[in-house]
Protein backbone atom coordinates (compact mmCIF):
# COMPACT_ATOMS: atom_id res chain seq x y z
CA UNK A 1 222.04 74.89 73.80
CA UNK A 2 219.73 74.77 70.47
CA UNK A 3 220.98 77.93 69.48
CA UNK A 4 224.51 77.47 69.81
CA UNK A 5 223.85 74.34 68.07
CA UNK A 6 222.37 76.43 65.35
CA UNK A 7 225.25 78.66 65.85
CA UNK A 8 227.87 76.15 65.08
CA UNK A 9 226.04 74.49 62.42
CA UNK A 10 226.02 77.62 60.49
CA UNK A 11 229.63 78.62 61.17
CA UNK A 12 231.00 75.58 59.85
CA UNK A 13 228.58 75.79 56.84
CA UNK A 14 229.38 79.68 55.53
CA UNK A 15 232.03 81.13 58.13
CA UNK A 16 232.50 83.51 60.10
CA UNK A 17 230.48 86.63 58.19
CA UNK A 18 227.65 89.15 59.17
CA UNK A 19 225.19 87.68 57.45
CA UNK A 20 225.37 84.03 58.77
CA UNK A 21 225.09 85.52 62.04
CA UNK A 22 221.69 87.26 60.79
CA UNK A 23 220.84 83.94 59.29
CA UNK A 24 221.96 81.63 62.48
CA UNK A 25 219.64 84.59 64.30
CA UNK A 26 217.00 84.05 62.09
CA UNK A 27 216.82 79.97 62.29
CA UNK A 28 217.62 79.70 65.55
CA UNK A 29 213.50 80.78 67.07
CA UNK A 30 212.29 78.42 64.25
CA UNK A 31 214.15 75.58 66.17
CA UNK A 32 213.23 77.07 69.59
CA UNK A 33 209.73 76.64 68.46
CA UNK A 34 209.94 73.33 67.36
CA UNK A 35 210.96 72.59 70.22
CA UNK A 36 208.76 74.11 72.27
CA UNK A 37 211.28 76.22 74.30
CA UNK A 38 210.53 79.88 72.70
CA UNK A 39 213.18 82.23 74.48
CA UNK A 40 214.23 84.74 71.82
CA UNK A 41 217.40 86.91 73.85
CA UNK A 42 218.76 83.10 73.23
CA UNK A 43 218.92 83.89 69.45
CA UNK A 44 222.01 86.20 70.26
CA UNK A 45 223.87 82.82 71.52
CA UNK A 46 224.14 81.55 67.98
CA UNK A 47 225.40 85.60 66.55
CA UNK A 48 227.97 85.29 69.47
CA UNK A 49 229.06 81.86 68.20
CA UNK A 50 229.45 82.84 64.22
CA UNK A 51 230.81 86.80 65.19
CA UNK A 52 233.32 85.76 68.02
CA UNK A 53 233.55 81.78 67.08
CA UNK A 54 234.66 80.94 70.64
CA UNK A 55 236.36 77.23 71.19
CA UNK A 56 233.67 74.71 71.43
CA UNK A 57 235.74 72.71 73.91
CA UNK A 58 235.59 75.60 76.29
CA UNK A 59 232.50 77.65 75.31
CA UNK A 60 229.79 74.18 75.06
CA UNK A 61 230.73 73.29 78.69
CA UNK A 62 230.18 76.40 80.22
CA UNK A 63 227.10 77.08 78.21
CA UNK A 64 225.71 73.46 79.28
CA UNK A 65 227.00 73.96 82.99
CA UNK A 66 225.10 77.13 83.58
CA UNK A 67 221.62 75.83 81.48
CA UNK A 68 221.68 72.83 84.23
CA UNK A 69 222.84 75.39 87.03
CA UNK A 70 219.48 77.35 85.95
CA UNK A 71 216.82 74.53 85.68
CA UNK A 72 218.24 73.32 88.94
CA UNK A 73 217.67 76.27 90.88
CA UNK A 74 213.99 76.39 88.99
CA UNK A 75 213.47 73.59 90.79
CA UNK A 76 214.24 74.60 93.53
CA UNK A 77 212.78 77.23 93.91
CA UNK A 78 209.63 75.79 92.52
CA UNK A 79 209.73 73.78 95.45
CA UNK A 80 210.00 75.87 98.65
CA UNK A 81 206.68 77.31 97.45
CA UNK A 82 204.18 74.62 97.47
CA UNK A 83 200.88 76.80 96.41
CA UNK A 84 202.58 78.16 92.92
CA UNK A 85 203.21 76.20 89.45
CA UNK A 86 205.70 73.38 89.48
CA UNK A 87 208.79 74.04 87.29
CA UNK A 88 209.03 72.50 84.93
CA UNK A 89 205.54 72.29 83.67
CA UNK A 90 206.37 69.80 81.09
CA UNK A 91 209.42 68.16 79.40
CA UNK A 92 208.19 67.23 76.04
C-alpha cells in the first residue's frame, strides 16, 4: 500500500514517464524503511502504477483486499503452530 501510495504521489507530480517510475522505485524502500516494513519486490508496485497508471478506484481496492487477505492468513497460520513465532511480531 506505501508503495502505491508512492506510486500515485509521483504520477500525479511528473506523469506518466520512465524516469518517475525509476524515481517512485527509488523512494518507495526509503518509505518502506521508515516504516519499518522493508519488502523491496514491493518497489515494482509503485513502477506498475506510473508505467501502466491503472484506475485507483479499481486498482487501490484490490491491492488493499489482497494485503488484508495476506496478513490474515499470517495469522492464521501463525496460529495452528503454537511452538513457532507469532505473526505479526510487532505493529509499530
Amino acid at each position: 500500500m506505501l508503495c502505491a501510495a508512492v506510486g500515485y504521489g509521483a504520477l500525479a507530480a511528473f506523469g506518466s514517464a520512465p524516469w518517475v517510475a525509476a524515481l517512485a522505485a527509488g523512494v518507495a524502500p526509503a518509505v518502506m524503511t521508515m516504516a519499518r516494513t522493508p519488502h523491496s519486490p514491493a518497489c515494482a508496485t509503485a513502477v506498475v502504477v506510473v508505467l501502466r497508471t491503472p484506475d485507483p478506484k479499481t486498482f487501490v481496492p484490490l491491492l488493499a483486499g489482497s494485503a488484508v487477505l495476506l496478513v490474515l492468513a499470517g495469522c492464521a497460520l501463525s496460529r495452528t503452530r503454537p511452538a513457532t513465532r507469532r505473526y505479526p511480531v510487532y505493529w509499530w
